[in-house]
N, C-alpha and C. Protein backbone atom coordinates (compact mmCIF):
# COMPACT_ATOMS: atom_id res chain seq x y z
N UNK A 1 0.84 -1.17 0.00
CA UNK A 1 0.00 0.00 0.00
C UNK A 1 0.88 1.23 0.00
N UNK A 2 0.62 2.46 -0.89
CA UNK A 2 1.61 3.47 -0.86
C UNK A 2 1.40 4.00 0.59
N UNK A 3 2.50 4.72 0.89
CA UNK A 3 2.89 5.08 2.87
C UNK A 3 1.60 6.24 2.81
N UNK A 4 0.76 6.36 4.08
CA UNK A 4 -0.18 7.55 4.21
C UNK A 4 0.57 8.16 5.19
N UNK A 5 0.52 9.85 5.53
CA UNK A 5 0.74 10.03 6.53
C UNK A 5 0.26 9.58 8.29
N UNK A 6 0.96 9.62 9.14
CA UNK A 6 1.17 9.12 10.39
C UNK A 6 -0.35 9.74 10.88
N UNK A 7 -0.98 10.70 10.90
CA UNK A 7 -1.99 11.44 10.99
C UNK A 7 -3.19 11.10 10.04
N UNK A 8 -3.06 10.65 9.48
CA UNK A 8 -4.43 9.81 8.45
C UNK A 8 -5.22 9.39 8.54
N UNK A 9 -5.88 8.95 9.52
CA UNK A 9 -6.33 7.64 10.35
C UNK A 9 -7.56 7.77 9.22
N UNK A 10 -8.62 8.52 8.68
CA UNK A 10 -9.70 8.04 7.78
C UNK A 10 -9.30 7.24 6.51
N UNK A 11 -7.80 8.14 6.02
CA UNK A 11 -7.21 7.33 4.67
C UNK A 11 -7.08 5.77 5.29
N UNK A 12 -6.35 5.54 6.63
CA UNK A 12 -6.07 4.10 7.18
C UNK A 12 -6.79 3.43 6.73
N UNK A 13 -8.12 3.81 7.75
CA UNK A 13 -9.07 2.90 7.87
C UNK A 13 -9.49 2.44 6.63
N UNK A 14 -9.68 3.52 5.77
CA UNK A 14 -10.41 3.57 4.08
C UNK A 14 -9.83 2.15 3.14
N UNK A 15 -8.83 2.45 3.89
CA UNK A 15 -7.54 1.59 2.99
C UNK A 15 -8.18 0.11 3.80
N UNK A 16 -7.19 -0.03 4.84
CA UNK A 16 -8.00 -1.46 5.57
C UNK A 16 -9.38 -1.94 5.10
N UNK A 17 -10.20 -1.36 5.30
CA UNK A 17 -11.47 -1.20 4.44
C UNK A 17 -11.32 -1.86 3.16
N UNK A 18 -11.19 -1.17 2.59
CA UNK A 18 -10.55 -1.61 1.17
C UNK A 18 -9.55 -3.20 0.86
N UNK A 19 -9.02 -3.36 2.04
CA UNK A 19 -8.05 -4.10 1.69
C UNK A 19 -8.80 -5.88 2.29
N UNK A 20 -9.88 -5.37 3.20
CA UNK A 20 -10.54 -6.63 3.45
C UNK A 20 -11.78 -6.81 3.10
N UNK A 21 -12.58 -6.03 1.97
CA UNK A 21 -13.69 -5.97 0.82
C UNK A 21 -12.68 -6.90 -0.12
N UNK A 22 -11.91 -6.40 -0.60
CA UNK A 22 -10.95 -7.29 -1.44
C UNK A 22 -10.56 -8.82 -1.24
N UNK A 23 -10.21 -9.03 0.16
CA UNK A 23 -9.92 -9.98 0.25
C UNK A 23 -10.95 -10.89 0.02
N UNK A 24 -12.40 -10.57 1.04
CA UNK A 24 -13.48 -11.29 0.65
C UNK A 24 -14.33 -11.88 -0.39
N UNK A 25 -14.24 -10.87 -1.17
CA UNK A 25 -14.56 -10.76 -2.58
C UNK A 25 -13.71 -11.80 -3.19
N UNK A 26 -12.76 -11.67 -3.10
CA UNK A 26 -11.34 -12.76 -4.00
C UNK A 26 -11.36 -13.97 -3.68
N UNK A 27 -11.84 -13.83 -2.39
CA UNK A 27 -12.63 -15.63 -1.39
C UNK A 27 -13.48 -16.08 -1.95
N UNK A 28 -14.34 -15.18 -2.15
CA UNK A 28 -16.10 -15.54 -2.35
C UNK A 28 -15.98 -16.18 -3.85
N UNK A 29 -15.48 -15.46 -4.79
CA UNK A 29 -15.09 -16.02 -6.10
C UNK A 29 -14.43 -16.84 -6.63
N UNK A 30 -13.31 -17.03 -5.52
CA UNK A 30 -12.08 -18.55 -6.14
C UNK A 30 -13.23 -19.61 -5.46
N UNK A 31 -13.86 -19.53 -4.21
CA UNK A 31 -14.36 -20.91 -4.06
C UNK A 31 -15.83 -20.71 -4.58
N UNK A 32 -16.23 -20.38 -5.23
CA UNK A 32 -17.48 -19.90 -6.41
C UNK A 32 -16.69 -20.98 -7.71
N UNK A 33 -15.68 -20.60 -8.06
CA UNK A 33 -14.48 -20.67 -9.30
C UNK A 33 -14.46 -22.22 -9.60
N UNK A 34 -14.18 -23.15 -7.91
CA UNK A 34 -14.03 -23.97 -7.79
C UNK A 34 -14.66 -24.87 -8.01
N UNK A 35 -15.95 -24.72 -7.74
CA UNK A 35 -17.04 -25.46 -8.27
C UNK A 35 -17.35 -25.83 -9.54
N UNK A 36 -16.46 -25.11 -10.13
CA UNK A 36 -16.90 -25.26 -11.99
C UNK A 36 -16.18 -25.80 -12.43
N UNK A 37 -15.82 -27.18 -12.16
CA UNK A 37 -14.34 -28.10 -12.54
C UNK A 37 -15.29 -29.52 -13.53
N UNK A 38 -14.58 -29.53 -14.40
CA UNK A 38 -14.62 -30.58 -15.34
C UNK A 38 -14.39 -31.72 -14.81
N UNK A 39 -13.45 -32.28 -14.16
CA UNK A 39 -13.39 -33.48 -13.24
C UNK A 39 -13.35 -33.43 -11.87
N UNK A 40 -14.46 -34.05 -11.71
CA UNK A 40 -14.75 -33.67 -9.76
C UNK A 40 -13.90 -35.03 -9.40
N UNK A 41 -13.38 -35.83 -9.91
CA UNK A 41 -12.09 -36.71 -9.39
C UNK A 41 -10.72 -36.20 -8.76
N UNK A 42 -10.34 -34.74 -9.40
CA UNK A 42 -9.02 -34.62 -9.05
C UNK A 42 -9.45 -33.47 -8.08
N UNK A 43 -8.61 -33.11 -7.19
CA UNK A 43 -8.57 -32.58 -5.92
C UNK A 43 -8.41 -31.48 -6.41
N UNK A 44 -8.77 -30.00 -5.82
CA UNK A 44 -8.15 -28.35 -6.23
C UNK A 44 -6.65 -28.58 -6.18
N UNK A 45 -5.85 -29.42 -5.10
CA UNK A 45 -4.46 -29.24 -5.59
C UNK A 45 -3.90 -29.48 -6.28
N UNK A 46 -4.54 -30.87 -6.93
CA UNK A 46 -4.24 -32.17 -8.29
C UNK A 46 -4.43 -31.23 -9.30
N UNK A 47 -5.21 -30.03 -9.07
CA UNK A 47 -5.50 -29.24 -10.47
C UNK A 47 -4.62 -28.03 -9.91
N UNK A 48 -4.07 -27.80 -9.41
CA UNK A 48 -3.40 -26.10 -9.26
C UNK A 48 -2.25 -27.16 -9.67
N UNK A 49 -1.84 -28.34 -9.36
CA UNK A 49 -0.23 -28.98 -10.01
C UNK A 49 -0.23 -28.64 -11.06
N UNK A 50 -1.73 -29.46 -11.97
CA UNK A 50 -1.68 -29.23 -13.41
C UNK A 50 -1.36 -27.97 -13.75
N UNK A 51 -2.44 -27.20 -13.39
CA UNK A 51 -2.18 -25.92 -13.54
C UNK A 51 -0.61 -24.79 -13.55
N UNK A 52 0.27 -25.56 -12.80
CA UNK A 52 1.30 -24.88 -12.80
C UNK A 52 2.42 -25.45 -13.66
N UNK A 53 2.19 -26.95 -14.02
CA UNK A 53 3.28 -27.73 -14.81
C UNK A 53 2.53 -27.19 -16.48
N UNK A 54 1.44 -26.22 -16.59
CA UNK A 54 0.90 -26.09 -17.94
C UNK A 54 1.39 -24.65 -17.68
N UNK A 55 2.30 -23.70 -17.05
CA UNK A 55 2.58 -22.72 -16.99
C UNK A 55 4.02 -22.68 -16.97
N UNK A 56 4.43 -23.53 -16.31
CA UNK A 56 6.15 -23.53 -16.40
C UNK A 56 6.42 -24.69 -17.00
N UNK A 57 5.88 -25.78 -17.48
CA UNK A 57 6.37 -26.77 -18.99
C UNK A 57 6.39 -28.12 -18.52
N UNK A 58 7.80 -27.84 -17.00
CA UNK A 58 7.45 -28.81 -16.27
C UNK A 58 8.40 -28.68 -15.21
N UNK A 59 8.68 -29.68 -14.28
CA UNK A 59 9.29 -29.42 -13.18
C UNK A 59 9.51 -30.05 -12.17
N UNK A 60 10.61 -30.57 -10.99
CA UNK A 60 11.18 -31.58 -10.38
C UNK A 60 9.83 -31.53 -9.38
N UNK A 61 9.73 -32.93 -8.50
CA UNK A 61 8.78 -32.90 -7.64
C UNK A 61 9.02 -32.14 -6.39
N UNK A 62 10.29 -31.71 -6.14
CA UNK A 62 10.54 -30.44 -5.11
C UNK A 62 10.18 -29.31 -5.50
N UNK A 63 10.32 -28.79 -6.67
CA UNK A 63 10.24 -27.36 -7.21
C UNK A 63 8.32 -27.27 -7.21
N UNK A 64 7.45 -28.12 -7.67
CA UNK A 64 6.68 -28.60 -7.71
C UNK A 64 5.67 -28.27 -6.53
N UNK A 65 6.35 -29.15 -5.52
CA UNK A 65 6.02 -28.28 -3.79
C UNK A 65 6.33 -27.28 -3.73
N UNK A 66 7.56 -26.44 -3.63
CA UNK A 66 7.78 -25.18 -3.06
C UNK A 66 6.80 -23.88 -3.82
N UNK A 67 6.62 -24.14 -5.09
CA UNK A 67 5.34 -23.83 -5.67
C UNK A 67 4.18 -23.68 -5.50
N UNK A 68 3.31 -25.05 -4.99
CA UNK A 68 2.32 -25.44 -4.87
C UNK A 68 2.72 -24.66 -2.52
N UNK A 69 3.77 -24.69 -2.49
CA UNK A 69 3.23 -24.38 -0.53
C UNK A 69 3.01 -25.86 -0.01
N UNK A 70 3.56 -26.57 -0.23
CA UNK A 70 3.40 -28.27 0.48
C UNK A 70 4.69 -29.02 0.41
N UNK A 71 4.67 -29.75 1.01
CA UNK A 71 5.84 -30.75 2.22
C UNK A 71 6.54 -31.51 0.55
N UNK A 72 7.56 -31.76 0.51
CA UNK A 72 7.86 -32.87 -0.85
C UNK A 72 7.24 -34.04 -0.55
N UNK A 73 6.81 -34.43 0.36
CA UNK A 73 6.69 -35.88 0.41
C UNK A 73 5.55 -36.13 -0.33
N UNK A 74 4.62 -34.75 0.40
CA UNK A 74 2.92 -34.77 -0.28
C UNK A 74 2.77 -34.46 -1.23
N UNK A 75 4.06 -33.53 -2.41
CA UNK A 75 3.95 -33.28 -3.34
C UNK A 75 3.90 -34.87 -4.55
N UNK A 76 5.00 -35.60 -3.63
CA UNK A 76 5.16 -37.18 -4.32
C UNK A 76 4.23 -37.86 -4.73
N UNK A 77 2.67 -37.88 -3.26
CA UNK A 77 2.16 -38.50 -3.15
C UNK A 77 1.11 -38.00 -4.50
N UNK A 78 1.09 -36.68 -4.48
CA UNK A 78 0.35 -36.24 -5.67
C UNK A 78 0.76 -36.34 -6.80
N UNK A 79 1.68 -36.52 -7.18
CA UNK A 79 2.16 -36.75 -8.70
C UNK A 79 2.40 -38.12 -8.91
N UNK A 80 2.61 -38.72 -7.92
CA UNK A 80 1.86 -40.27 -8.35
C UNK A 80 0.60 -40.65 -8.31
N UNK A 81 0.07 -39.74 -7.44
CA UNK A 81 -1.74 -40.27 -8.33
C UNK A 81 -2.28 -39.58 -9.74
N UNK A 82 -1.46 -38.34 -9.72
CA UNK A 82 -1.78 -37.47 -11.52
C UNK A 82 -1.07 -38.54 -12.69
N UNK A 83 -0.13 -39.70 -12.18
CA UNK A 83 0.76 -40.13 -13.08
C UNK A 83 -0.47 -41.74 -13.01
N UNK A 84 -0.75 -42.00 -11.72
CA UNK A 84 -1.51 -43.18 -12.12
C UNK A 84 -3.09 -42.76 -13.10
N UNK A 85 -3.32 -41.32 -13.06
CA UNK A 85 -4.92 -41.35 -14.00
C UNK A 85 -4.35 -40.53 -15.29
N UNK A 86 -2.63 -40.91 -15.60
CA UNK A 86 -2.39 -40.64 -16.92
C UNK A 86 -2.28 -39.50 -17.34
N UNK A 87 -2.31 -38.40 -16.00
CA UNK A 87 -2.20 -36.79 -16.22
C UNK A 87 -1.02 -36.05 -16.48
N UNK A 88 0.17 -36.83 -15.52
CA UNK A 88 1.86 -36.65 -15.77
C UNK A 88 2.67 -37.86 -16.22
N UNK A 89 4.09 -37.53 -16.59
CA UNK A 89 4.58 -38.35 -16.64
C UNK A 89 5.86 -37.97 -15.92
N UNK A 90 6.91 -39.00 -15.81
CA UNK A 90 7.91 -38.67 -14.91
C UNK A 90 9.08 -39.27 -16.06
N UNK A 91 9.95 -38.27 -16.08
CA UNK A 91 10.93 -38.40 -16.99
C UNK A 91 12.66 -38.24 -16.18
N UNK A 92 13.43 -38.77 -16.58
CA UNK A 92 14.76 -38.46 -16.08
C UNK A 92 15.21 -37.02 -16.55
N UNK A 93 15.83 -36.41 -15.34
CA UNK A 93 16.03 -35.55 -14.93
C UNK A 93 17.50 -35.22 -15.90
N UNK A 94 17.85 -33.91 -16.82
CA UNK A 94 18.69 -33.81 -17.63
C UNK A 94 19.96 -33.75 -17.15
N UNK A 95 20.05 -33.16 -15.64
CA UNK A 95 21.11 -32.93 -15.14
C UNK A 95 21.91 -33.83 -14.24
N UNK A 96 20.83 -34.75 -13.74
CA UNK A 96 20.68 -34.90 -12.12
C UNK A 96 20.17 -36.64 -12.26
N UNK A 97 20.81 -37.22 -12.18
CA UNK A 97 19.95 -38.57 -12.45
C UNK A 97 19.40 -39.41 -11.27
N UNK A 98 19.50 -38.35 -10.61
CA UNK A 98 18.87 -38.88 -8.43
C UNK A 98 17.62 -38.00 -8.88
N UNK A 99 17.14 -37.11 -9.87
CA UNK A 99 15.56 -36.79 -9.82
C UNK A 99 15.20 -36.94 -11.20
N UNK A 100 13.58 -36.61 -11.05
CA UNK A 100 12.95 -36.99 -11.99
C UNK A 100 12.14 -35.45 -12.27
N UNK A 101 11.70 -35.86 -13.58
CA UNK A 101 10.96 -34.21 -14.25
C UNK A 101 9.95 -34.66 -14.14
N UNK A 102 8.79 -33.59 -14.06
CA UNK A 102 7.12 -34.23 -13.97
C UNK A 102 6.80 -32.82 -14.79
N UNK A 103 6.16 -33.92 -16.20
CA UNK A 103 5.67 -33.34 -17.57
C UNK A 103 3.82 -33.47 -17.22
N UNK A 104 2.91 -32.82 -17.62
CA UNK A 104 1.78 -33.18 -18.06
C UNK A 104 1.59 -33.64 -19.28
N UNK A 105 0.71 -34.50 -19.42
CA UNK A 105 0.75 -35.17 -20.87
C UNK A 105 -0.65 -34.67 -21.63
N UNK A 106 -0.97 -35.19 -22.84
CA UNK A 106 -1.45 -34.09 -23.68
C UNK A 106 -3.18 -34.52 -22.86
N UNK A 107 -3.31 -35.89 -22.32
CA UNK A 107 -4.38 -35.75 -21.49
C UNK A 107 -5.15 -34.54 -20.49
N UNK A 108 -4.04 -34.33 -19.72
CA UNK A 108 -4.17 -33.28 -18.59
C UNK A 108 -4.14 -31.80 -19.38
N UNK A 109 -3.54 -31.45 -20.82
CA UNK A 109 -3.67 -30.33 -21.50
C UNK A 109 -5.32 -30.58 -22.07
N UNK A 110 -5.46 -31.51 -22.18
CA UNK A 110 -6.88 -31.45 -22.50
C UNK A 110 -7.87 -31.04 -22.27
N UNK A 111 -7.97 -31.59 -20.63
CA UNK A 111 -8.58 -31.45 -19.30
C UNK A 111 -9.01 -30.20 -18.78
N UNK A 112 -7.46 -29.30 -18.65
CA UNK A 112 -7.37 -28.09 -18.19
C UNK A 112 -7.90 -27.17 -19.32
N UNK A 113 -8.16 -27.42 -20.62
CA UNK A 113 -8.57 -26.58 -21.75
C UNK A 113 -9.63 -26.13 -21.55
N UNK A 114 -10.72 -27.78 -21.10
CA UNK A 114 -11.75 -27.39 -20.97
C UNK A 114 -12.02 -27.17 -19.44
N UNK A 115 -11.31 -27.16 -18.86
CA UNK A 115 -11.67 -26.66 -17.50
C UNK A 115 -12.01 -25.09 -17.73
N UNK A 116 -10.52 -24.50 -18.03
CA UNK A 116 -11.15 -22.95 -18.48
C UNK A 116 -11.77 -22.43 -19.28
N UNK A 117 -12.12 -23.00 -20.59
CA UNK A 117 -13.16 -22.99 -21.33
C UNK A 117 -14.59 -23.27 -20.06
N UNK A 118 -14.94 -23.66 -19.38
CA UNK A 118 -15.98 -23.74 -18.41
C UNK A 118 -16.15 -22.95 -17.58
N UNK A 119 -14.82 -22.85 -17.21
CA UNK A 119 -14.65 -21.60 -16.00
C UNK A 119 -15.19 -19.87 -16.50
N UNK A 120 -14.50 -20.33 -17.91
CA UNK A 120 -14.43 -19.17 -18.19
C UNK A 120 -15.97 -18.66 -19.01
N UNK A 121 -16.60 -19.51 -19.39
CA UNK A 121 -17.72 -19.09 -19.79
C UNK A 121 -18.78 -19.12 -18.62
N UNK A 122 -18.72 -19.48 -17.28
CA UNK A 122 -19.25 -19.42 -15.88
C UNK A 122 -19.00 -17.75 -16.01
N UNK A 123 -18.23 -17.51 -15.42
CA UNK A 123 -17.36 -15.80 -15.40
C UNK A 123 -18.18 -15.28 -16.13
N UNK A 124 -18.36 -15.13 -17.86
CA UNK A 124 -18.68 -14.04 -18.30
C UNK A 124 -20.38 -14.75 -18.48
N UNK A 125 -20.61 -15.13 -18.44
CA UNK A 125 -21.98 -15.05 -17.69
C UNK A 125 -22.49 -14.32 -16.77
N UNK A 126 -21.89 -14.48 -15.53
CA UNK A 126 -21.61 -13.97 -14.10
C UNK A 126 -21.70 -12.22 -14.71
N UNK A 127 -20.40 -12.10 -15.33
CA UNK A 127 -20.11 -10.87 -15.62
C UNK A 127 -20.94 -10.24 -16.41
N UNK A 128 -21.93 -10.91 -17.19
CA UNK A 128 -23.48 -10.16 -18.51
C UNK A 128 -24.17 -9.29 -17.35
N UNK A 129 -24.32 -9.81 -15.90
CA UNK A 129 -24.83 -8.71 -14.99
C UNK A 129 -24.35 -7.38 -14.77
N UNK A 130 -23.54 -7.34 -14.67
CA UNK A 130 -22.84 -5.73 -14.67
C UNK A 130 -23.01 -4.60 -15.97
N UNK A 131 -23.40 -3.74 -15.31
CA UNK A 131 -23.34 -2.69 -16.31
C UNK A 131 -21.82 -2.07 -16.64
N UNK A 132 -22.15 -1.35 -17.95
CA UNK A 132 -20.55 -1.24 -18.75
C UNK A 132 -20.04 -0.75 -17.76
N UNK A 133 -19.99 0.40 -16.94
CA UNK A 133 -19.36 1.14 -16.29
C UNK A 133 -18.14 0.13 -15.19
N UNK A 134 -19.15 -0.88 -14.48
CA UNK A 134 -18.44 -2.05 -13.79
C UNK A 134 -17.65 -2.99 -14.37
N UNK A 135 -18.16 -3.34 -16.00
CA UNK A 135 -17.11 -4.07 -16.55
C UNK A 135 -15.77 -3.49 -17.44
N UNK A 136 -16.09 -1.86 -17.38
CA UNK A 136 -14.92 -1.71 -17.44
C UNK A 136 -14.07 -1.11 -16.42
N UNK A 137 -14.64 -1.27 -15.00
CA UNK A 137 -13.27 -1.18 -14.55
C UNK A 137 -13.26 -2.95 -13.84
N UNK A 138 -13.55 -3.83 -14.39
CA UNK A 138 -13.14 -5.02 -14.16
C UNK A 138 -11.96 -5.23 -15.17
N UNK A 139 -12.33 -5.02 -16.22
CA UNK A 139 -11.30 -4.82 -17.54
C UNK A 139 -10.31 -4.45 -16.62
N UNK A 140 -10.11 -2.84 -16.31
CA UNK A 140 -8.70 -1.99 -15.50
C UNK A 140 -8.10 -2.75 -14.41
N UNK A 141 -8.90 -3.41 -13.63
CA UNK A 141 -8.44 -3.98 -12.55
C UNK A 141 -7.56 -5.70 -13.00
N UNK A 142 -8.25 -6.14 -13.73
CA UNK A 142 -8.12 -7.74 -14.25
C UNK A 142 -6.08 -7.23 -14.42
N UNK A 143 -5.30 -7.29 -14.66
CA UNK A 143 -4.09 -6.90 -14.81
C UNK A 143 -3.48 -6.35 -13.35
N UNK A 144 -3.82 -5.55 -12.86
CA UNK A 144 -3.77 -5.17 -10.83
C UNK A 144 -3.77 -6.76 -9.79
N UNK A 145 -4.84 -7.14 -10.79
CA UNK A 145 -4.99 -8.52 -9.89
C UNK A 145 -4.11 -9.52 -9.96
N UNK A 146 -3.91 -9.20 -11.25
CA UNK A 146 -3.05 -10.37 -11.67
C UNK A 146 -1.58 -10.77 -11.15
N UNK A 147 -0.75 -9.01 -11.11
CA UNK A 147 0.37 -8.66 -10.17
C UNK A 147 0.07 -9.15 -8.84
N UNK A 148 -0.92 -8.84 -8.33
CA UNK A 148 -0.90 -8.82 -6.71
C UNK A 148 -0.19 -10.54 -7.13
N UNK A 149 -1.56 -11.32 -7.51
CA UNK A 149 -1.31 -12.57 -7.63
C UNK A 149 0.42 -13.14 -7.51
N UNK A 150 0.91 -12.66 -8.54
CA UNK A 150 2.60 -12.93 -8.48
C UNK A 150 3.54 -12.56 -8.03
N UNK A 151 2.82 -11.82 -6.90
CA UNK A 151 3.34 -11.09 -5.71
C UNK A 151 3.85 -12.25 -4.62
């Protein structure tokens, strides 16, 4: 948040205010979000893996966790069940032949296509309610959000 002066206290609050409308809102919608999954078999984490090995290509089962915010062991346990329903595969490691790479295969690109193809036509549905004025500063904001995100 840019610094307010020490004397501010309405900007504070405004801000705080602001900063936990946001949060709620960002709650209320990812687990809204969640519900709109193409396979109710794989877990939200089984899909944020996918989700991140379809963003960075692919990646060791440590890097994998430290990513995902979970223990390696549990990251293991998950990429051997994405590898037993044919979602990853595990390849030798180019450098390192004590690890292994975990690829998604064109299954799990499939999957996730139409996941957001679903998701995403949920959303602008959602979004036909708003008048222009709101969807365009959803437009302005959609990019704000996105930073925080990779924050």
């Amino acid at each position: 948040m840019p610094e307010l002066s020490l004397g501010d206290d309405a900007a504070v609050d405004a801000d705080a205010d602001a900063v936990n409308a946001l949060r709620s809102a960002v709650m209320r919608l990812s687990r809204r979000l969640k519900h709109q999954r193409v396979d109710e078999s794989l877990s939200p984490t089984e899909m944020s893996v996918l989700g991140t090995l379809a963003r960075c290509g692919h990646a060791t089962p440590g890097e994998l966790a430290r990513k995902e915010h979970v223990q390696p062991p549990s990251m293991t346990r998950i990429v051997a069940m994405l590898e037993a329903k044919g979602l990853v595969r595990l390849e030798p490691h180019p450098d390192d032949r004590r690890q292994k790479v975990v690829t998604q295969t064109e299954q799990a690109e499939a999957m996730l296509e139409e996941s957001r193809r679903k998701r995403n036509a949920w959303l602008a549905e959602l979004a036909s309610g708003l008048d222009e004025d709101e969807w365009a500063a959803l437009r302005t904001a959609a990019p704000v959000l996105e930073k925080l995100a990779q924050l």
